[in-house]
N, C-alpha and C. Protein backbone atom coordinates (compact mmCIF):
# COMPACT_ATOMS: atom_id res chain seq x y z
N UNK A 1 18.07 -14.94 -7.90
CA UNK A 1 17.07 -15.98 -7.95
C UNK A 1 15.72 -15.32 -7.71
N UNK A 2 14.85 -15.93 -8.49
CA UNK A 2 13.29 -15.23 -8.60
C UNK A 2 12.49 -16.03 -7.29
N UNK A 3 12.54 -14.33 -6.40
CA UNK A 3 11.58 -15.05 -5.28
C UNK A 3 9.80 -15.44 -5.63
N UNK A 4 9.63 -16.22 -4.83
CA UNK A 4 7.79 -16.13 -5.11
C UNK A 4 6.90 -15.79 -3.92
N UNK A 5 5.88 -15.26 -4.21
CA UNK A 5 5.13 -14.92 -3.61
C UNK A 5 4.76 -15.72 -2.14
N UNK A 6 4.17 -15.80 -1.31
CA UNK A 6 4.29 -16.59 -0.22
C UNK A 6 2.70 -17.37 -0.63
N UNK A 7 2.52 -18.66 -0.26
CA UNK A 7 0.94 -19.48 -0.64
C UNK A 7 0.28 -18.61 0.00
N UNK A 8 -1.03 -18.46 -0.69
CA UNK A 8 -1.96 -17.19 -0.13
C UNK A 8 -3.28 -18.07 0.10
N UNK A 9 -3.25 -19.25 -0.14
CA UNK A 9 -4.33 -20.71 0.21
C UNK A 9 -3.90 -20.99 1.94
N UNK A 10 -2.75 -20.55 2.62
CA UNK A 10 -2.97 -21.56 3.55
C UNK A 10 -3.12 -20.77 4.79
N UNK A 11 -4.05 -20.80 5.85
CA UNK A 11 -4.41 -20.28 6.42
C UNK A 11 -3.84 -20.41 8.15
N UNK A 12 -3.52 -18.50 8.44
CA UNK A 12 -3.00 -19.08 9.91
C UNK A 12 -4.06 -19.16 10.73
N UNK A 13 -3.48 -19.84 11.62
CA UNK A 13 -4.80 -20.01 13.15
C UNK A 13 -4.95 -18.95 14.08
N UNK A 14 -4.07 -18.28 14.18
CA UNK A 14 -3.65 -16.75 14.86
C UNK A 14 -3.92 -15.58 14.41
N UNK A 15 -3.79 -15.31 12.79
CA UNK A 15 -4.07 -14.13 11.92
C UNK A 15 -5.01 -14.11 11.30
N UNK A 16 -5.43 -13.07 11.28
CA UNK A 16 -6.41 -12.58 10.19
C UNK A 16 -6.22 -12.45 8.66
N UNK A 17 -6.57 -12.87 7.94
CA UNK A 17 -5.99 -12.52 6.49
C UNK A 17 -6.32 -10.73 6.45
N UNK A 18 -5.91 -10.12 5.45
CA UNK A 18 -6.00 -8.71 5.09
C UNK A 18 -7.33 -8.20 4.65
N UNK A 19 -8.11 -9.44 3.78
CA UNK A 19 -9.24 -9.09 2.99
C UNK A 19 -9.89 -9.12 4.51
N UNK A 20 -10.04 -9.48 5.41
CA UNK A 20 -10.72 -8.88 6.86
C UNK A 20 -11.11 -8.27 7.26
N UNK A 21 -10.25 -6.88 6.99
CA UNK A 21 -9.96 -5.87 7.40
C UNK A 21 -10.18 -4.27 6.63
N UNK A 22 -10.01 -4.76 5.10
CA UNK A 22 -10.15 -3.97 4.05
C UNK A 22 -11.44 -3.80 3.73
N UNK A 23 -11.55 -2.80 2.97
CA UNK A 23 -12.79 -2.28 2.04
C UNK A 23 -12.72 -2.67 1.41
N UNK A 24 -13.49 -3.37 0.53
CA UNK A 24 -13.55 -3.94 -0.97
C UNK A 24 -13.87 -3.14 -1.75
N UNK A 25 -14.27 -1.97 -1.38
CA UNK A 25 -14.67 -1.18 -2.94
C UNK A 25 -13.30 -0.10 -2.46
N UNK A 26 -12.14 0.09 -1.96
CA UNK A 26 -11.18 0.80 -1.99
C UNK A 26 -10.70 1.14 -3.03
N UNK A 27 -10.35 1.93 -4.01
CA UNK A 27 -9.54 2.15 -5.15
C UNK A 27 -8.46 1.12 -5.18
N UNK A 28 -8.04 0.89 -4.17
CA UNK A 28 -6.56 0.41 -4.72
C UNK A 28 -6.80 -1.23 -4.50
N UNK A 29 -7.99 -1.24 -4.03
CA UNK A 29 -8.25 -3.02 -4.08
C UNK A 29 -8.66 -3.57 -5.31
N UNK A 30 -9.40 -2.50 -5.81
CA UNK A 30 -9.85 -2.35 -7.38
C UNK A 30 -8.72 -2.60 -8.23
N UNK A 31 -8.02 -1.39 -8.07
CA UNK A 31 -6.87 -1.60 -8.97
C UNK A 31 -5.93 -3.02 -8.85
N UNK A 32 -6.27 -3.35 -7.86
CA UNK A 32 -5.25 -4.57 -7.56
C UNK A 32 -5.86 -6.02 -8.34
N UNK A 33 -7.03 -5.84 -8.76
CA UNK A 33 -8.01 -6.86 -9.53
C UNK A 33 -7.81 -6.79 -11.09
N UNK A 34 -7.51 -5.53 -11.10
CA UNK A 34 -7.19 -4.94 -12.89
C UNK A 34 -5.77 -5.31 -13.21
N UNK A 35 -5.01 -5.55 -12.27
CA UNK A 35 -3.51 -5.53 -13.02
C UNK A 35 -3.31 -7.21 -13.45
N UNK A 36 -2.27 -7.50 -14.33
CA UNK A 36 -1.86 -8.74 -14.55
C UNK A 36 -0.87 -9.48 -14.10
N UNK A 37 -1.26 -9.21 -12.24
CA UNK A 37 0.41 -9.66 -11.74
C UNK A 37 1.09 -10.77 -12.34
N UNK A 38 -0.08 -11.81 -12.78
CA UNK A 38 1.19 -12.64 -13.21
C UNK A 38 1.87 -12.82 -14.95
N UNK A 39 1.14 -11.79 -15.49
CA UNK A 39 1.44 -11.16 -16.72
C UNK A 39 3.35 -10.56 -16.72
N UNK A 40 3.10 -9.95 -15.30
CA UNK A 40 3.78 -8.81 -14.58
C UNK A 40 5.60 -9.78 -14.27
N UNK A 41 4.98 -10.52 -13.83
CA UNK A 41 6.01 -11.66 -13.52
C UNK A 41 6.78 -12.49 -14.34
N UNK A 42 6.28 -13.31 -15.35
CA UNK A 42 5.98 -13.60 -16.45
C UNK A 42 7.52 -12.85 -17.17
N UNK A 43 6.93 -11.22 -17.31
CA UNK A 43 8.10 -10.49 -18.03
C UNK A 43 9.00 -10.20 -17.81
N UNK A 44 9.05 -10.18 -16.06
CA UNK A 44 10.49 -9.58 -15.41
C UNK A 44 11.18 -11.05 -15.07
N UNK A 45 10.54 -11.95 -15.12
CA UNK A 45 11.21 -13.41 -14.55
C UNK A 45 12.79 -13.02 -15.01
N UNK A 46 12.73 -12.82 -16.74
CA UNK A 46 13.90 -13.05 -17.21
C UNK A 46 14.94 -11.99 -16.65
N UNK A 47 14.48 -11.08 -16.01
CA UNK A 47 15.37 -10.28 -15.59
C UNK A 47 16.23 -10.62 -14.28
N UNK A 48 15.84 -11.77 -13.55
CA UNK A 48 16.31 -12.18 -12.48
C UNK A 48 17.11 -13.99 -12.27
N UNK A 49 18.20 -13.78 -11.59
CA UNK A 49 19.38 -14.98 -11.71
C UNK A 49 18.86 -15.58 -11.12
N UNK A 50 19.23 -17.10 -11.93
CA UNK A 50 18.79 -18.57 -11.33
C UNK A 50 19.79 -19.00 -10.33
N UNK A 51 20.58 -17.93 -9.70
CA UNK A 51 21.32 -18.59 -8.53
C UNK A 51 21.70 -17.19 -7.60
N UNK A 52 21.94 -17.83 -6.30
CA UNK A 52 22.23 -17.42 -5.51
C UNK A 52 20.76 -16.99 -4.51
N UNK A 53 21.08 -15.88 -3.30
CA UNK A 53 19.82 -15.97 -2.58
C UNK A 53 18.57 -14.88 -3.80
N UNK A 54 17.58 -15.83 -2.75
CA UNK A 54 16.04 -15.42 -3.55
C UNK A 54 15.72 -14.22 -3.25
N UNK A 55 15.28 -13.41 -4.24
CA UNK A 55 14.83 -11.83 -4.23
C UNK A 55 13.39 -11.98 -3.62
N UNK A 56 12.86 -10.76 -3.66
CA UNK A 56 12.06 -10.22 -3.55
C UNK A 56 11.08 -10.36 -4.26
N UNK A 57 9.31 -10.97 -4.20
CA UNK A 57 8.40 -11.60 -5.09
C UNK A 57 8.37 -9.70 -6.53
N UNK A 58 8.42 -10.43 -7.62
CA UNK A 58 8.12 -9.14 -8.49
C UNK A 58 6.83 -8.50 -8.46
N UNK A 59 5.92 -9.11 -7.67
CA UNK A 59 4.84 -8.36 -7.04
C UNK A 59 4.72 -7.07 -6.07
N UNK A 60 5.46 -7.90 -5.35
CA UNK A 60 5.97 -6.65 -4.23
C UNK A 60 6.91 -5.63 -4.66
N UNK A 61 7.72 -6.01 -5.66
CA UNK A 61 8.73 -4.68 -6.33
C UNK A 61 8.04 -3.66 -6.71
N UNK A 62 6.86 -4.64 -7.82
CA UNK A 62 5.93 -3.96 -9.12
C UNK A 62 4.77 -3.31 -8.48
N UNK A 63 4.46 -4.00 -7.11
CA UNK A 63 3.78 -2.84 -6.38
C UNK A 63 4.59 -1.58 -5.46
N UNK A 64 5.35 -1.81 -5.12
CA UNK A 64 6.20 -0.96 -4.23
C UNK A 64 6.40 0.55 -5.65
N UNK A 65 7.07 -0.01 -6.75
CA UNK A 65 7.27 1.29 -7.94
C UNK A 65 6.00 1.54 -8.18
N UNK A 66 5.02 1.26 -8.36
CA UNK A 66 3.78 1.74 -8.64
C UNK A 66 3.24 2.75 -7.69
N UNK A 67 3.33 2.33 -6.68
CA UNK A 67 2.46 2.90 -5.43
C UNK A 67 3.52 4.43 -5.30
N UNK A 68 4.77 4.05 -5.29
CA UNK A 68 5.50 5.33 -5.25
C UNK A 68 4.99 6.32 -6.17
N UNK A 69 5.10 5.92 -7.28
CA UNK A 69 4.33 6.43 -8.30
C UNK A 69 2.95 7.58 -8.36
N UNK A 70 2.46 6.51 -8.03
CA UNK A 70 0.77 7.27 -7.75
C UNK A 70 0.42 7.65 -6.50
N UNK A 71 1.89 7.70 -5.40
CA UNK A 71 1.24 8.74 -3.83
C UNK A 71 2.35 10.05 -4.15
N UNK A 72 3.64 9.60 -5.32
CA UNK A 72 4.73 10.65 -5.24
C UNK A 72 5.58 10.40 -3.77
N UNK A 73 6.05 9.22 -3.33
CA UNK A 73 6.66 8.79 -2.70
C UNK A 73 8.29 8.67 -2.59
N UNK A 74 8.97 8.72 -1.54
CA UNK A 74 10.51 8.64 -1.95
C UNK A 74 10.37 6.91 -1.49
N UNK A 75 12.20 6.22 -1.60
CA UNK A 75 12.05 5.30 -0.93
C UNK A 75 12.19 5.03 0.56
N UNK A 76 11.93 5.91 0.75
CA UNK A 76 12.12 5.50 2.56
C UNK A 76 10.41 5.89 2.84
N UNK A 77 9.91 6.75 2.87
CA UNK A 77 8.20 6.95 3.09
C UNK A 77 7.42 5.76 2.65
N UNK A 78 8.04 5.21 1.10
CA UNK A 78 7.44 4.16 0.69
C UNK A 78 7.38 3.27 1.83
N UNK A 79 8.45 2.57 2.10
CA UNK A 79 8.68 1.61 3.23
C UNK A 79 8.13 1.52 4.10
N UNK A 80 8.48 3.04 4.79
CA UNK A 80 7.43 3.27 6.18
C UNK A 80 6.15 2.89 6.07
N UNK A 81 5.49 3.58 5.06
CA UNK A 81 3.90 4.07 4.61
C UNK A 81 3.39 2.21 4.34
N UNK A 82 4.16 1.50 3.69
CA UNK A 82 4.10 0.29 3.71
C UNK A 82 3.65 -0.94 4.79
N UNK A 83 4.71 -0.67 5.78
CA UNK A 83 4.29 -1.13 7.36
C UNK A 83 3.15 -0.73 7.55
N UNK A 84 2.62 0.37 7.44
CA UNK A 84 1.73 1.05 8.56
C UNK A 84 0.32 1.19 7.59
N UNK A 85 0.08 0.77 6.15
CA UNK A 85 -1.12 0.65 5.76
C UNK A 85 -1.34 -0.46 5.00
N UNK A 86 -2.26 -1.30 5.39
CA UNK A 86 -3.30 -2.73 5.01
C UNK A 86 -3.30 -2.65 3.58
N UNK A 87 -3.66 -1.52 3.01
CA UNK A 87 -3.89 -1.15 1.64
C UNK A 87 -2.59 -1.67 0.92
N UNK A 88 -1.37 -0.78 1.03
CA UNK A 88 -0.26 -1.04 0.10
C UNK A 88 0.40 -2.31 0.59
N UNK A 89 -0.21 -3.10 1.61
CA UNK A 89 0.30 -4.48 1.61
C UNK A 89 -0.38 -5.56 1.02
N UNK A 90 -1.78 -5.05 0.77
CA UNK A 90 -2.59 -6.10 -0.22
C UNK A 90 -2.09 -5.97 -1.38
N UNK A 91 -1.85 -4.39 -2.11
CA UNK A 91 -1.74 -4.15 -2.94
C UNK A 91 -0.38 -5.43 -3.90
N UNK A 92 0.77 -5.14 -2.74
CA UNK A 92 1.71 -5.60 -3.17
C UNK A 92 1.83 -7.01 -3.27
N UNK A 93 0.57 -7.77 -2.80
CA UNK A 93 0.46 -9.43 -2.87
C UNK A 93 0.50 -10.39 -1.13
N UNK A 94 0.51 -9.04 -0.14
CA UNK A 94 0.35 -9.59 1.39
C UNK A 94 -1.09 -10.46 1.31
N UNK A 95 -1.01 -10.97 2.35
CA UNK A 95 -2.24 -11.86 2.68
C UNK A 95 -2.65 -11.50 4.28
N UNK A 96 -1.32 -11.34 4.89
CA UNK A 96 -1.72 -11.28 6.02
C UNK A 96 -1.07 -9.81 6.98
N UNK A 97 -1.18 -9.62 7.45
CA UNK A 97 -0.57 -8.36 7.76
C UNK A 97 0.65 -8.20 8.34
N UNK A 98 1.59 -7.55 7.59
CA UNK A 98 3.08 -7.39 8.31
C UNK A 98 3.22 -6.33 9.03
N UNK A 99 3.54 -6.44 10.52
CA UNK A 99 4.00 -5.44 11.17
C UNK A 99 5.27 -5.72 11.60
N UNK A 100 6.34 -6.39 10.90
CA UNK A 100 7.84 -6.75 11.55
C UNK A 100 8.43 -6.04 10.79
N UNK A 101 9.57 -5.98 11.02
CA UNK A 101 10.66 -5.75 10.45
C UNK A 101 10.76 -6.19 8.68
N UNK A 102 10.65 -5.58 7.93
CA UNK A 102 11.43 -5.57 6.68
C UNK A 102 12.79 -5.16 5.87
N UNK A 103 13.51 -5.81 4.99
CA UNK A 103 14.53 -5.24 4.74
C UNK A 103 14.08 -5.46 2.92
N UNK A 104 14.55 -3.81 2.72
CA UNK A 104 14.52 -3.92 1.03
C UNK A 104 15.96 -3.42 0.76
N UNK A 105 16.26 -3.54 -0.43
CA UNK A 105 17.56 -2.77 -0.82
C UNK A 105 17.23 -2.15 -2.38
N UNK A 106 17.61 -0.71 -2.61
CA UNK A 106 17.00 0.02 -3.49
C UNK A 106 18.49 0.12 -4.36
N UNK A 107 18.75 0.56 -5.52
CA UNK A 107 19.64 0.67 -6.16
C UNK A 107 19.33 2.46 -6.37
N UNK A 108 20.31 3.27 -6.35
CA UNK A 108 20.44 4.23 -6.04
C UNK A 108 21.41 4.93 -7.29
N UNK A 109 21.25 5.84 -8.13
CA UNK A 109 21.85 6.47 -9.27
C UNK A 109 21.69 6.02 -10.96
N UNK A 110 22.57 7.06 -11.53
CA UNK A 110 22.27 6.42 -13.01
C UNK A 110 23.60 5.60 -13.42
N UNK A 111 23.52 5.36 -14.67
CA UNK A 111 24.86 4.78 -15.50
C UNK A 111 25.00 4.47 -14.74
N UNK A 112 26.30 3.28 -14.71
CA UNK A 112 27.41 2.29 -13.72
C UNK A 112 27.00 2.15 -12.60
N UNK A 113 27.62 3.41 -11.90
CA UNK A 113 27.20 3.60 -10.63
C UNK A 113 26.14 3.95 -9.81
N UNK A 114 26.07 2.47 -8.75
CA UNK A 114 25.03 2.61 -8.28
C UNK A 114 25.03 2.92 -6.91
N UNK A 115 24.40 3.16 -6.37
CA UNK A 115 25.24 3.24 -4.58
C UNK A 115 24.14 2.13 -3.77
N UNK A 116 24.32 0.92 -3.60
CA UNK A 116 22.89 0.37 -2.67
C UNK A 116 22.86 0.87 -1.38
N UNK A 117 21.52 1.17 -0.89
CA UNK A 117 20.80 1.57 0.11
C UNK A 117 20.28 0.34 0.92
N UNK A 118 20.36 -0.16 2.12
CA UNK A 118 19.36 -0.99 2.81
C UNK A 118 18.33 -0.21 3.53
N UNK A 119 17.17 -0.27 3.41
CA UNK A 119 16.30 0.28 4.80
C UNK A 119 15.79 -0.88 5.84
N UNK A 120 16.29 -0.58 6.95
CA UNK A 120 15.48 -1.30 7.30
C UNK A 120 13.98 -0.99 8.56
N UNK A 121 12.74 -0.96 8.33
CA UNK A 121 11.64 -0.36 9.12
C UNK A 121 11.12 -1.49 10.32
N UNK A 122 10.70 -0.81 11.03
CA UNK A 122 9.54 -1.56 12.12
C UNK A 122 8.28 -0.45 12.09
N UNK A 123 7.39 -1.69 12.05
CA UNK A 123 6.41 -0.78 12.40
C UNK A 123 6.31 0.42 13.80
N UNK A 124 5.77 1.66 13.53
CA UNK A 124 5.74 2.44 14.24
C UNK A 124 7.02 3.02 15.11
N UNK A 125 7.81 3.17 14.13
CA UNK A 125 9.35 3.62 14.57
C UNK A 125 9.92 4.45 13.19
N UNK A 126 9.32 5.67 13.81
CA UNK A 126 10.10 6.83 12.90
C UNK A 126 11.50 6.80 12.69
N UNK A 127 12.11 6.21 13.73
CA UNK A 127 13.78 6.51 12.76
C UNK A 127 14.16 4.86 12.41
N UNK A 128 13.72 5.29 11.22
CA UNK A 128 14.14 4.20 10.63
C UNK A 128 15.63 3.81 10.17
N UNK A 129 15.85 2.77 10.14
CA UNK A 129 17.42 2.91 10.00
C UNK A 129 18.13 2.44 8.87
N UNK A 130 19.05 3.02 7.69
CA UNK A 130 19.34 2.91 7.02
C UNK A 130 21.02 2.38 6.46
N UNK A 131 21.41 2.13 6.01
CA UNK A 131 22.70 1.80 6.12
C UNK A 131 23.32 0.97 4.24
N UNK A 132 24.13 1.96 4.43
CA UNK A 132 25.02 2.31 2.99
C UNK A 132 25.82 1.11 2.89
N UNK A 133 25.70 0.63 1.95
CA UNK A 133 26.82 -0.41 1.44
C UNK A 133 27.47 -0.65 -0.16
């Protein structure tokens, strides 16, 4: 099931939104103005089942492969590096800043077999913990 993005209109009383905190002329805030997330969405919709639990917004995927991309990232640094900078959480469609716990699950190999990976990070906790299923 195609997750969505979280409302980025409604405002907490406790948090700061991200644009707060950021540079606006940052490269990657830039870049984040140029892309067509919902172009982006749009194309992968069809790639994702109308049942069962809700994934992950294709924002946050389509930023997560990107960003790997253009720092040369594995998936576990991604993750980490994720928690711990403002940048690749705007990037990926945050509003507000996550420092909890996340869980992604990466698909791992070619052909057939795949091996899934869970990571799961906290902010500011190097051993992150991972677990094979």
């Amino acid at each position: 099931m195609l997750g969505k993005s979280p409302d980025q209109n409604q405002m907490n009383l406790f948090r700061g939104t991200l644009i707060e905190f950021i540079n606006l002329e940052h490269p990657l805030v830039i870049l984040t103005d140029k892309i067509p997330w919902d172009k982006l969405e749009k194309e992968f919709s069809g790639f994702y089942s109308h049942t069962g639990q809700p994934s992950k917004p294709v924002r946050f995927m389509a930023g997560l492969l990107i960003l790997k991309q253009m720092y040369d990232l594995g998936d576990e640094t991604i993750m980490y590096d994720w928690v711990r900078n403002l940048y690749f959480q705007y990037f990926c469609g945050e509003s507000e800043f996550r420092a909890m716990m996340i869980s992604v699950i990466m698909l791992e190999g070619k052909g057939k077999m795949h091996r899934k990976r869970r990571f799961i990070f906290k902010q500011g906790n190097p051993q992150s913990r991972e677990i094979e299923t």
